[in-house]
Protein backbone atom coordinates (compact mmCIF):
# COMPACT_ATOMS: atom_id res chain seq x y z
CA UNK A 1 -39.16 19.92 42.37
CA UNK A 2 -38.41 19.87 38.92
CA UNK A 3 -35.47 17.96 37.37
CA UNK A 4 -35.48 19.41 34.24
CA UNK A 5 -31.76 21.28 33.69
CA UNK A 6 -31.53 25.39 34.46
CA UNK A 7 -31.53 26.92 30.76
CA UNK A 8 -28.01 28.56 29.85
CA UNK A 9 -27.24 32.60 30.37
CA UNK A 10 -25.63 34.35 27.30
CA UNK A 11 -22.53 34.50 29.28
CA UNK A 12 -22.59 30.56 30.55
CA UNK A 13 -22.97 29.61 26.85
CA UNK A 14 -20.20 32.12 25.31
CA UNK A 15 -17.80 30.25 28.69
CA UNK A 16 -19.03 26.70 27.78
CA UNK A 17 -18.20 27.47 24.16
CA UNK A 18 -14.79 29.01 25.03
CA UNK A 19 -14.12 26.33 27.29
CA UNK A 20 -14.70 23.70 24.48
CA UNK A 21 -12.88 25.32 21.95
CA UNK A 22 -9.91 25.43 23.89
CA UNK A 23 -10.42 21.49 24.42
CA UNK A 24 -10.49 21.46 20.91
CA UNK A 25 -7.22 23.68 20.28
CA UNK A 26 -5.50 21.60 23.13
CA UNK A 27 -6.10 17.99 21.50
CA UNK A 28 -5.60 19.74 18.00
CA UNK A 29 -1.86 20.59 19.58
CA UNK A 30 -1.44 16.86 20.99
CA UNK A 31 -2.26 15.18 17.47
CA UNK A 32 0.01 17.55 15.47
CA UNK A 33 3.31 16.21 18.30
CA UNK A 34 1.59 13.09 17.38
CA UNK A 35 2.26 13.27 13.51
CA UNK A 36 5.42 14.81 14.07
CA UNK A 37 6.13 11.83 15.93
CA UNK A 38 6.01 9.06 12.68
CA UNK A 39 8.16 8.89 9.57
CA UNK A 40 5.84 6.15 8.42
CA UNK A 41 3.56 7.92 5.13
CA UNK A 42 1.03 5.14 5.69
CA UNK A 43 0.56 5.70 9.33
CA UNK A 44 0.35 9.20 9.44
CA UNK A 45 -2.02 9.33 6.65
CA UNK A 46 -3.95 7.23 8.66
CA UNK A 47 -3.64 9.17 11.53
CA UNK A 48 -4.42 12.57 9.85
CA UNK A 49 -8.19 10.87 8.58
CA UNK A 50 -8.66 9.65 12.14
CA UNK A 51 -7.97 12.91 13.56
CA UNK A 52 -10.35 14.87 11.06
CA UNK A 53 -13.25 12.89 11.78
CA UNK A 54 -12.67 13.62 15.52
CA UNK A 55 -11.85 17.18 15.39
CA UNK A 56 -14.90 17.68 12.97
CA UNK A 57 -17.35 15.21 14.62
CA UNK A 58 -18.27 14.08 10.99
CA UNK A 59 -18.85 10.43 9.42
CA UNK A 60 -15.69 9.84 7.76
CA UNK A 61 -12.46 12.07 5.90
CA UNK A 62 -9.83 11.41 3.66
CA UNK A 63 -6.91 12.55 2.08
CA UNK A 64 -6.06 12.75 -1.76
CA UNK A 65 -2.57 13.94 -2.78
CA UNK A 66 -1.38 15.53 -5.89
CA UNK A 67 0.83 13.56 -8.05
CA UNK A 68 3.33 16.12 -8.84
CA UNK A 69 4.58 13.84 -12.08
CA UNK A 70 1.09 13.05 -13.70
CA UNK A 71 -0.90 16.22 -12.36
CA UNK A 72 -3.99 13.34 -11.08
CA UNK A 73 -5.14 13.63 -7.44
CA UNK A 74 -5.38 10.23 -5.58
CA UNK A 75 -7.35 8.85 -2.69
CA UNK A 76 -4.43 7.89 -0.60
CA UNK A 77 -6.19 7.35 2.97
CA UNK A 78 -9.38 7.03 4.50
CA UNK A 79 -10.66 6.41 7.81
CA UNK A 80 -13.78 4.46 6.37
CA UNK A 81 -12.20 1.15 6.95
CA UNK A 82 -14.18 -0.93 4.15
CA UNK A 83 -12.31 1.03 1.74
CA UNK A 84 -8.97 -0.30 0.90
CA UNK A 85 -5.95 0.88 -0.22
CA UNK A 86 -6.01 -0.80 -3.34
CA UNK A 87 -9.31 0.68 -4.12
CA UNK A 88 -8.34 4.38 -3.58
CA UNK A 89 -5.15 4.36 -5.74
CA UNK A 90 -7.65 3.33 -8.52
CA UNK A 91 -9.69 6.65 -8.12
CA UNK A 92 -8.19 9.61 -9.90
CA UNK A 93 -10.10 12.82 -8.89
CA UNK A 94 -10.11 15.35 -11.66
CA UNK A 95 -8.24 19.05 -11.11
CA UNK A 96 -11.70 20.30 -13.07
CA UNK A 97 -15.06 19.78 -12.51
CA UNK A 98 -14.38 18.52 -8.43
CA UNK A 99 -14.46 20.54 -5.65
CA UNK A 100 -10.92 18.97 -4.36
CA UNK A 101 -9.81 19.98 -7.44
CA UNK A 102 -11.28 23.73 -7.10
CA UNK A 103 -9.29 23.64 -3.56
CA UNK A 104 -5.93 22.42 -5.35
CA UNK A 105 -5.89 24.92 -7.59
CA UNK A 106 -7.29 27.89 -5.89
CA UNK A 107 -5.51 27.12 -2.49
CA UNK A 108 -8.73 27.69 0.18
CA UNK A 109 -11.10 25.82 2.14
CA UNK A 110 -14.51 24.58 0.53
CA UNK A 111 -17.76 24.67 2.80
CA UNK A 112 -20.63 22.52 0.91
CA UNK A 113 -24.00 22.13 3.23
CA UNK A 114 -25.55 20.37 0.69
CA UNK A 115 -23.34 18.24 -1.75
CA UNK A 116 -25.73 16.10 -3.59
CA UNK A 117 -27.14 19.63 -4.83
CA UNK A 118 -23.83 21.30 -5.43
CA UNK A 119 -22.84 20.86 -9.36
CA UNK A 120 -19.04 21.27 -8.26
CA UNK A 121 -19.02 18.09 -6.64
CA UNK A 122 -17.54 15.10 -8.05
CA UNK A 123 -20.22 12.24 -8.27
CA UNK A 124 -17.82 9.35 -9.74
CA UNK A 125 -16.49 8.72 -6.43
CA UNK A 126 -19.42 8.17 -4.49
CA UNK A 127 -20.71 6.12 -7.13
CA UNK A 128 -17.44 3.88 -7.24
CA UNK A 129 -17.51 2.99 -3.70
CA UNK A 130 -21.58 3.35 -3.26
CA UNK A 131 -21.40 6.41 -0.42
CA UNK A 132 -23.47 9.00 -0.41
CA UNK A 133 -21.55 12.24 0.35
CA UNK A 134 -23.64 14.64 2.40
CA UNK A 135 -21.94 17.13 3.13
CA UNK A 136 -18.17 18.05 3.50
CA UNK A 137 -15.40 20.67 4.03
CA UNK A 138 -12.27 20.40 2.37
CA UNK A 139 -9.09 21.88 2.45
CA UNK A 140 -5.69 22.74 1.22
CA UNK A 141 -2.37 20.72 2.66
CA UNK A 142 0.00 23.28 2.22
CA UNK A 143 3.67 22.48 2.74
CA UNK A 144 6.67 25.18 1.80
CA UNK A 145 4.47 27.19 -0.14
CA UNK A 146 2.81 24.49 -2.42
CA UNK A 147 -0.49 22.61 -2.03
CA UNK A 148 0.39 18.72 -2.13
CA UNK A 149 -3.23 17.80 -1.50
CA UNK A 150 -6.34 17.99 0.18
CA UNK A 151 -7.98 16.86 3.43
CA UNK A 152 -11.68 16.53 3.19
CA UNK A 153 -14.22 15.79 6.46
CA UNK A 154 -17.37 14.79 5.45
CA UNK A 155 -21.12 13.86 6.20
CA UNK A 156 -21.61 16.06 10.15
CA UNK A 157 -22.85 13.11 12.12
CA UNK A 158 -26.89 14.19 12.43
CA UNK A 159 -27.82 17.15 15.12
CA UNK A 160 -24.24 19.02 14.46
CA UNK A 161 -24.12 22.04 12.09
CA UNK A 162 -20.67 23.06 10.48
CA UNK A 163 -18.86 26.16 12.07
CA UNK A 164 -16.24 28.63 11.66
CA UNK A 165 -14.24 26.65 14.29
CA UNK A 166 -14.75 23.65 12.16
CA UNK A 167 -12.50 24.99 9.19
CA UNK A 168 -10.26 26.66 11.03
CA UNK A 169 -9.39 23.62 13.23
CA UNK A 170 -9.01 21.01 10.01
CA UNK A 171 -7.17 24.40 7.74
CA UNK A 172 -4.41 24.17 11.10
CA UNK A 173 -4.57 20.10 11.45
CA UNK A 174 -4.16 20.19 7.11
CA UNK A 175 -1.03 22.61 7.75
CA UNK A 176 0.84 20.54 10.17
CA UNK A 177 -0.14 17.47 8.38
CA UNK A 178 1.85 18.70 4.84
CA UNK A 179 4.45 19.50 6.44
CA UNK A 180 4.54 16.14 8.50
CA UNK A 181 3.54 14.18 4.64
CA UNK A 182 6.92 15.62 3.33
CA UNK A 183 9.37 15.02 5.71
CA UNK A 184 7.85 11.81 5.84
CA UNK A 185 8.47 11.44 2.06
CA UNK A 186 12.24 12.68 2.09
CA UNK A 187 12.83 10.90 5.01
CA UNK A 188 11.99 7.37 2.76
CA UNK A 189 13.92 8.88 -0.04
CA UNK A 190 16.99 9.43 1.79
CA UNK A 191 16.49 6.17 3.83
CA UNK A 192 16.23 4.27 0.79
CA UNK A 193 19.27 5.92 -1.31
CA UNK A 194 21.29 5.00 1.58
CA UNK A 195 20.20 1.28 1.56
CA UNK A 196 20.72 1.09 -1.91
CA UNK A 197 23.97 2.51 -1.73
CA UNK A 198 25.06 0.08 0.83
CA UNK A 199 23.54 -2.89 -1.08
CA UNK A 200 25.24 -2.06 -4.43
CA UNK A 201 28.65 -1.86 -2.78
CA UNK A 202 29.33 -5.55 -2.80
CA UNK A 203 28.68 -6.24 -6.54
CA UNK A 204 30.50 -3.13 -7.31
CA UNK A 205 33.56 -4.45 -4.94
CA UNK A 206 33.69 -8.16 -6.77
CA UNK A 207 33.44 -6.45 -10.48
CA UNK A 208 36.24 -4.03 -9.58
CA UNK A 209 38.07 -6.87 -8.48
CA UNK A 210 37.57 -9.23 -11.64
CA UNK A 211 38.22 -6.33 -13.63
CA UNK A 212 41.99 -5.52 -11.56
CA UNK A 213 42.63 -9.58 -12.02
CA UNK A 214 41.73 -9.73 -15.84
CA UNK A 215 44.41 -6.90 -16.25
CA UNK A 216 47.45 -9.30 -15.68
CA UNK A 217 49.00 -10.89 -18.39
CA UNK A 218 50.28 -13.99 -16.07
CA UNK A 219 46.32 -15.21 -16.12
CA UNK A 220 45.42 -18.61 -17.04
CA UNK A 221 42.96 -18.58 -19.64
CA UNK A 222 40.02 -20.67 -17.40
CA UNK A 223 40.68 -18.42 -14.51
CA UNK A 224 40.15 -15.42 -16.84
CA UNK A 225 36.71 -17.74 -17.99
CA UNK A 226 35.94 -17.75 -14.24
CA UNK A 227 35.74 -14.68 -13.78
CA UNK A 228 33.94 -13.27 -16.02
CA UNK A 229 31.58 -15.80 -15.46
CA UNK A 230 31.71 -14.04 -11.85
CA UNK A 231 31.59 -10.67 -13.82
CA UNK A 232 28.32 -11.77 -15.40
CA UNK A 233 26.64 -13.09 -12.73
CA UNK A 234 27.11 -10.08 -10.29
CA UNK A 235 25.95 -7.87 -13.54
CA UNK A 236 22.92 -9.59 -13.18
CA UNK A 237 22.66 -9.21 -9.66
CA UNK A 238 22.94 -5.52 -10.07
CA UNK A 239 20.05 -5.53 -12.83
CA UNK A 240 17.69 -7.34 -10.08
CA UNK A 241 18.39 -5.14 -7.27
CA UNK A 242 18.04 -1.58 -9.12
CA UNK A 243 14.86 -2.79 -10.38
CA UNK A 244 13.73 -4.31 -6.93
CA UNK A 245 14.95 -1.05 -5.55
CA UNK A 246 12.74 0.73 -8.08
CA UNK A 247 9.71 -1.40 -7.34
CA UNK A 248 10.13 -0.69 -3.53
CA UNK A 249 10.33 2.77 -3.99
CA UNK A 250 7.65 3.41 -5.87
CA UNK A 251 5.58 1.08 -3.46
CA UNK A 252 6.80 3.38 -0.07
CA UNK A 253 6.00 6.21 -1.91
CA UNK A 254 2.24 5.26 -3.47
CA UNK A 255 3.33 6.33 -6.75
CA UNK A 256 3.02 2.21 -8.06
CA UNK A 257 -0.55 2.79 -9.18
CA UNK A 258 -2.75 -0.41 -9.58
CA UNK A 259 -4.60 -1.56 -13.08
CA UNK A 260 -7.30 -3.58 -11.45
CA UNK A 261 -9.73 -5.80 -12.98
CA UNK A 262 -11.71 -9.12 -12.76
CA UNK A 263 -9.14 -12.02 -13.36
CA UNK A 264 -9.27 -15.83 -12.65
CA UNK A 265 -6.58 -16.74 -10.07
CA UNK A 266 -6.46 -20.52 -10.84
CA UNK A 267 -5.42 -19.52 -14.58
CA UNK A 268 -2.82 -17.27 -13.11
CA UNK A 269 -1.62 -20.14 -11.11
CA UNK A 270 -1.18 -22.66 -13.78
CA UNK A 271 0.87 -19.64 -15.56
CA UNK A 272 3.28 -19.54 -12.82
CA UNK A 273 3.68 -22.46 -12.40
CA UNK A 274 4.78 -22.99 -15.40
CA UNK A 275 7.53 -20.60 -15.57
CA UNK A 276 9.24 -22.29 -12.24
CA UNK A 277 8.46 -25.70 -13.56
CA UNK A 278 12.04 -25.91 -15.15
CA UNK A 279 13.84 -24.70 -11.60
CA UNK A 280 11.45 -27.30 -9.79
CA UNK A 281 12.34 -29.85 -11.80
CA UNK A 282 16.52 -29.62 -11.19
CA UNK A 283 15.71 -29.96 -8.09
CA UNK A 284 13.37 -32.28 -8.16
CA UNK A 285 10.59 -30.49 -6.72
CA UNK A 286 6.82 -31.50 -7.63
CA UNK A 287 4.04 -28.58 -7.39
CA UNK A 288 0.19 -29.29 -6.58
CA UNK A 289 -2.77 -27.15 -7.13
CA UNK A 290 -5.70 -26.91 -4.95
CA UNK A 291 -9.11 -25.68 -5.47
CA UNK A 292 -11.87 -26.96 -3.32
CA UNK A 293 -13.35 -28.41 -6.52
CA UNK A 294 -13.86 -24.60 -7.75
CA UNK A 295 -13.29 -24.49 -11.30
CA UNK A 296 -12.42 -20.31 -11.58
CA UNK A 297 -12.15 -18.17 -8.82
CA UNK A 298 -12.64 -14.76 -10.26
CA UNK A 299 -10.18 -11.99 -7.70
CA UNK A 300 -10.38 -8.17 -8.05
CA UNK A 301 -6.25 -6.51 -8.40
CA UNK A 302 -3.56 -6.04 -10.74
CA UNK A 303 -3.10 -9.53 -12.45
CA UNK A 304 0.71 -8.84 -13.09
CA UNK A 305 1.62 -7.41 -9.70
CA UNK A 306 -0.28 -10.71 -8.30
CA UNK A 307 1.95 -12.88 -10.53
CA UNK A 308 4.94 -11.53 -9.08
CA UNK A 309 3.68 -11.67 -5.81
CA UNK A 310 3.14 -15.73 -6.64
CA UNK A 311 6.60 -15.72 -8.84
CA UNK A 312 8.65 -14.56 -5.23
CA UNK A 313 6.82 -17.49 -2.93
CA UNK A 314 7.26 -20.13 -5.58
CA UNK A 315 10.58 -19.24 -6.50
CA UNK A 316 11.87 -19.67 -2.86
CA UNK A 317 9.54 -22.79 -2.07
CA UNK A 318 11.67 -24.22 -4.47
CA UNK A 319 15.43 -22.81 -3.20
CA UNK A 320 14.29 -23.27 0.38
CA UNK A 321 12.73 -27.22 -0.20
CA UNK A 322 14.53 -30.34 -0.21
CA UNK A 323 15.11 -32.56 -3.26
CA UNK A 324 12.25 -34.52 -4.46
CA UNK A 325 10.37 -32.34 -2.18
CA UNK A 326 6.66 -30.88 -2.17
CA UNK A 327 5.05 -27.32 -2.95
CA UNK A 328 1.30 -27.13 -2.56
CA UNK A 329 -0.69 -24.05 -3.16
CA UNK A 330 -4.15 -23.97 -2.04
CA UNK A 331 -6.64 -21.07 -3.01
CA UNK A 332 -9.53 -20.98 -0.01
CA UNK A 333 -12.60 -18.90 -1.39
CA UNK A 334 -14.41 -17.01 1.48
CA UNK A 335 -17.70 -18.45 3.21
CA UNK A 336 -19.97 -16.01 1.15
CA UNK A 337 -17.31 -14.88 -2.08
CA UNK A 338 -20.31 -12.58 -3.14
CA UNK A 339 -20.30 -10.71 -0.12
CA UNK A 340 -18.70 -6.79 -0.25
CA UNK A 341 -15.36 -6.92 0.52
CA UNK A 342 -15.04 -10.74 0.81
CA UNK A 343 -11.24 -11.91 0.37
CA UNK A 344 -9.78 -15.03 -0.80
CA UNK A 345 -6.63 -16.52 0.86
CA UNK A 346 -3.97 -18.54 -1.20
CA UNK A 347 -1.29 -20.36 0.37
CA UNK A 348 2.11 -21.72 -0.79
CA UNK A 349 3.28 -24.43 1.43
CA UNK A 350 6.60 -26.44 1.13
CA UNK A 351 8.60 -29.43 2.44
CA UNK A 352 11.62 -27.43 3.51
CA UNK A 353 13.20 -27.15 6.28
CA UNK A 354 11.60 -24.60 8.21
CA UNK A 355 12.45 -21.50 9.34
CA UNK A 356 14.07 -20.48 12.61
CA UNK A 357 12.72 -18.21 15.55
CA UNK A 358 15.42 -15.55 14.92
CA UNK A 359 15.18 -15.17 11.10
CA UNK A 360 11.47 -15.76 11.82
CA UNK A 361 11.90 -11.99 12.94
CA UNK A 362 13.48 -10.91 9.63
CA UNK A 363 11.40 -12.50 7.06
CA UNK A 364 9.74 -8.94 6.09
CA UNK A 365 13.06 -7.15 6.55
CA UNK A 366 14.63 -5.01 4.19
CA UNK A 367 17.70 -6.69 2.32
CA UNK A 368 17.16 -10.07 4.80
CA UNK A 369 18.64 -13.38 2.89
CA UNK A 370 18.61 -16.93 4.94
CA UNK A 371 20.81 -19.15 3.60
CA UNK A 372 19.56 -21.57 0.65
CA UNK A 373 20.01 -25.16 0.51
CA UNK A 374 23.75 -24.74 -0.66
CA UNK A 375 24.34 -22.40 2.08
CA UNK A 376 24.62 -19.52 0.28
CA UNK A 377 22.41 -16.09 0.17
CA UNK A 378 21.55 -15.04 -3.31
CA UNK A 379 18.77 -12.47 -4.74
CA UNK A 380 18.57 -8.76 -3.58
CA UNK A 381 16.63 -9.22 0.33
CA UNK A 382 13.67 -7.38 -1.12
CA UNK A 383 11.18 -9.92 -3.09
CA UNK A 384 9.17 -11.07 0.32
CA UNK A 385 9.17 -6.85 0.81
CA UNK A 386 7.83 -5.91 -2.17
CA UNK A 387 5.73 -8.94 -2.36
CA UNK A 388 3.80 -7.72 0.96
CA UNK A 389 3.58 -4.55 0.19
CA UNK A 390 1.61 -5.41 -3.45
CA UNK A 391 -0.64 -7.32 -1.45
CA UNK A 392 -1.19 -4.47 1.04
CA UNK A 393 -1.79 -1.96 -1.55
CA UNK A 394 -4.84 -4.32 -2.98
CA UNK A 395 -5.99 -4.25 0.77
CA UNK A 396 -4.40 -7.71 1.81
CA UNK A 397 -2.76 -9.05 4.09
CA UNK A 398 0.54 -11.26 4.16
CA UNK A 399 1.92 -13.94 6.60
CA UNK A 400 3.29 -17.30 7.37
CA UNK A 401 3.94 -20.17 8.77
CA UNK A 402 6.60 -22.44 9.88
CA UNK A 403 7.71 -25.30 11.65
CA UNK A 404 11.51 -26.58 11.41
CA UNK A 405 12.33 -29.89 9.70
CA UNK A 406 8.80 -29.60 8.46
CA UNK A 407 8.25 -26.63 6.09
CA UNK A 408 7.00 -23.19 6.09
CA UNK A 409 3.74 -22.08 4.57
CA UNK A 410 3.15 -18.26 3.05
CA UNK A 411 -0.09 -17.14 2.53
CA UNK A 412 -2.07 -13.49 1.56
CA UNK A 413 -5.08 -12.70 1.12
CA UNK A 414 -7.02 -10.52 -1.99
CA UNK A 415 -10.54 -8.99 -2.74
CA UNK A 416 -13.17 -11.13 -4.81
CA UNK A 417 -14.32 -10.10 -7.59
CA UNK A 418 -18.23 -10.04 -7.27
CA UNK A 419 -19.60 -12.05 -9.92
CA UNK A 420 -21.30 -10.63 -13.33
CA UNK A 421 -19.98 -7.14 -12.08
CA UNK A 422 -17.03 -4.56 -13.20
CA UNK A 423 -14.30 -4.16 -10.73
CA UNK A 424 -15.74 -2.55 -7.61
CA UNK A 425 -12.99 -0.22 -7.45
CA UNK A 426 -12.71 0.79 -10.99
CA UNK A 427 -12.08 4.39 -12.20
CA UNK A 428 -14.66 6.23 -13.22
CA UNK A 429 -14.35 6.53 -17.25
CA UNK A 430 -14.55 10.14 -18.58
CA UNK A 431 -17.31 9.53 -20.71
CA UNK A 432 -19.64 8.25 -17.53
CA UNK A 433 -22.59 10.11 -17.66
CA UNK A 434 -23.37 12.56 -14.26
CA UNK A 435 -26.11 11.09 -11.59
């Protein structure tokens, strides 16, 4: 007897096709109470890729959103997971002369069976981050009557052919997913504001206060220096935390944009250090440099936005170390630094005294001060914040270590730069000729 299977009816394939299009609608519904779940923009971006590619049964998607300030669209998410964050913000997509720039501006879906053929679609991406686009659909993320971006599945893994079904299902998940992107958005706005405003009211409080006790004639002449010594000092205070606030909110909202290029680390070192050299040495605090006998190591990210990264962890190696204590920072180049996507790891490690197991918890919390040396809390609670979240946007990561009456060690990783090439993740100049 044959085991070969019975061939389908018209009607068993229009019911088998029914029946899987409802599965479709049905998990379609689960992933939109899904994204309605998160305020987080980074995971639900991530979410929203993930949930193309499965919906669509294609090779990868994305999402680019339209910078309402600027007019560029950005890669802000993928769910190809060799391509970091860092690398994306560096890719602006242009309104004209891109077929996610046709969909921004015209507001409907793009079908394209054959991309590498289709003069509307934008080459510099594919040859930034050496993929070969297929095919794709894209569409418009609309959200209270304005397109904020696109979602784009592409590259139908091999046997599946695009359908209607196929654009309607990612038009519905790109609907759900704007509106989900900006209450995500006002959500960190509003969480933010009220952070700040919380913050500021204790520098506010201690300058009204100088300012009510400088008003009486009966005031000694060095408590009147005092306090405006106290004046100037929480002046300053204020100055750091509106611009810390600043940083962090452009950071939370992926409007801090990247300038990557090729730059040598150990030179960047040697510059910070520098700069602390005159807090280290009040306290008597010598700093060491480590290599592994490499005389450059060449990294791939925004040289200034690495410096303060470095700035914050030597800064409080030093307020967190004892006197005539130790800060050692030790760059660790990859097993093979010429392979794609290798990462180097630099640590700053100090004689301090440790951290405990409950601020352990609270070292990457908003507005989180331990106590110094002196006892006191001083900065704004947001350097180690921002610090992590510059190293996450060049597709790092950030950690540490720490043992009490020993010291604590802080380390994060970043891309190499391959060497004899342009950044990998390098916008495409206007003037680059088409494939």
């Amino acid at each position: 007897m044959s085991s070969q299977p019975m061939p389908l009816f018209g009607n068993e394939i229009a019911i088998r096709n029914y029946l899987q299009l409802m599965a479709r609608y049905d998990r379609l519904m689960e992933i939109s109470r899904q994204l309605n779940s998160t305020l987080d923009l980074g995971a639900l971006l991530n979410r929203i890729t993930l949930a193309a590619t499965e919906l669509t049964d294609t090779e990868t998607a994305s999402i680019m959103l339209l910078d309402q300030k600027t007019g560029e669209l950005r890669f802000e998410a993928t769910s190809q997971r060799s391509f970091t964050r860092g690398a994306m913000e560096a890719i602006v997509v242009p309104l004209d002369g891109s077929l996610a720039g046709w969909v921004v501006q015209h507001g409907e879906p793009v079908l394209v069976e054959d991309a590498r053929n289709d003069p509307r679609h934008f080459q510099g991406v594919d040859r930034t981050i050496d993929f070969e686009t297929r095919n794709l659909l894209c569409v418009p993320m609309i959200a209270y009557d304005k397109v904020i971006g696109v979602v784009q599945a592409v590259n139908k893994h091999t046997g599946s052919a695009w359908t209607e079904d196929d654009v309607n299902t990612l038009t519905t998940l790109a609907a759900q997913a704007a509106i989900a992107i900006e209450n995500a958005r006002l959500f960190q706005q509003s969480d933010i504001v009220s952070e700040m405003v919380h913050e500021l009211r204790t520098p506010l409080a201690a300058l009204k206060a100088s300012t009510t006790l400088l008003l009486r004639p009966d005031l000694p002449d060095n408590r009147r220096h005092d306090i405006i010594v106290t004046m100037q000092r929480e002046t300053d205070r204020l100055t750091r935390m509106t611009t810390d606030f600043l940083d962090l909110a452009r950071l939370e909202s992926g409007r801090a944009r990247l300038e990557n290029a090729a730059f040598d680390v150990l030179s960047l070192i040697e510059e910070s250090v520098e700069i602390v050299a005159p807090q280290a040495n009040d306290r008597a605090v010598s700093v060491h440099v480590h290599n592994e006998g490499v005389a450059t190591v060449e990294l791939l990210g925004d040289r200034g936005k690495v410096k303060q990264v470095l700035l914050n962890l030597l800064t409080n190696a030093i307020k967190y170390n004892r006197e005539n204590g130790e800060i050692h920072i030790t760059v660790r180049m990859p097993t093979d630094a010429s392979a794609r996507d290798a990462m180097a790891r630099l640590e700053v490690r100090d004689t301090g005294r440790g951290i405990s197991d409950d601020n352990k918890q609270r070292m990457f919390e908003k507005f989180f001060r331990a106590a110094d040396t002196a006892g006191y809390t001083q900065g704004t609670g947001l350097g180690l914040v921002i610090a992590k979240k510059i190293v996450e946007a060049h597709g790092g990561e950030m950690g540490f270590d720490s043992t009490l009456d020993v010291g604590t060690t802080f380390y994060f990783t970043l891309p190499v730069a391959p060497p004899g090439e342009p950044p990998a993740w390098s916008a495409p100049s206007e003037n680059t000729p088409p494939s």
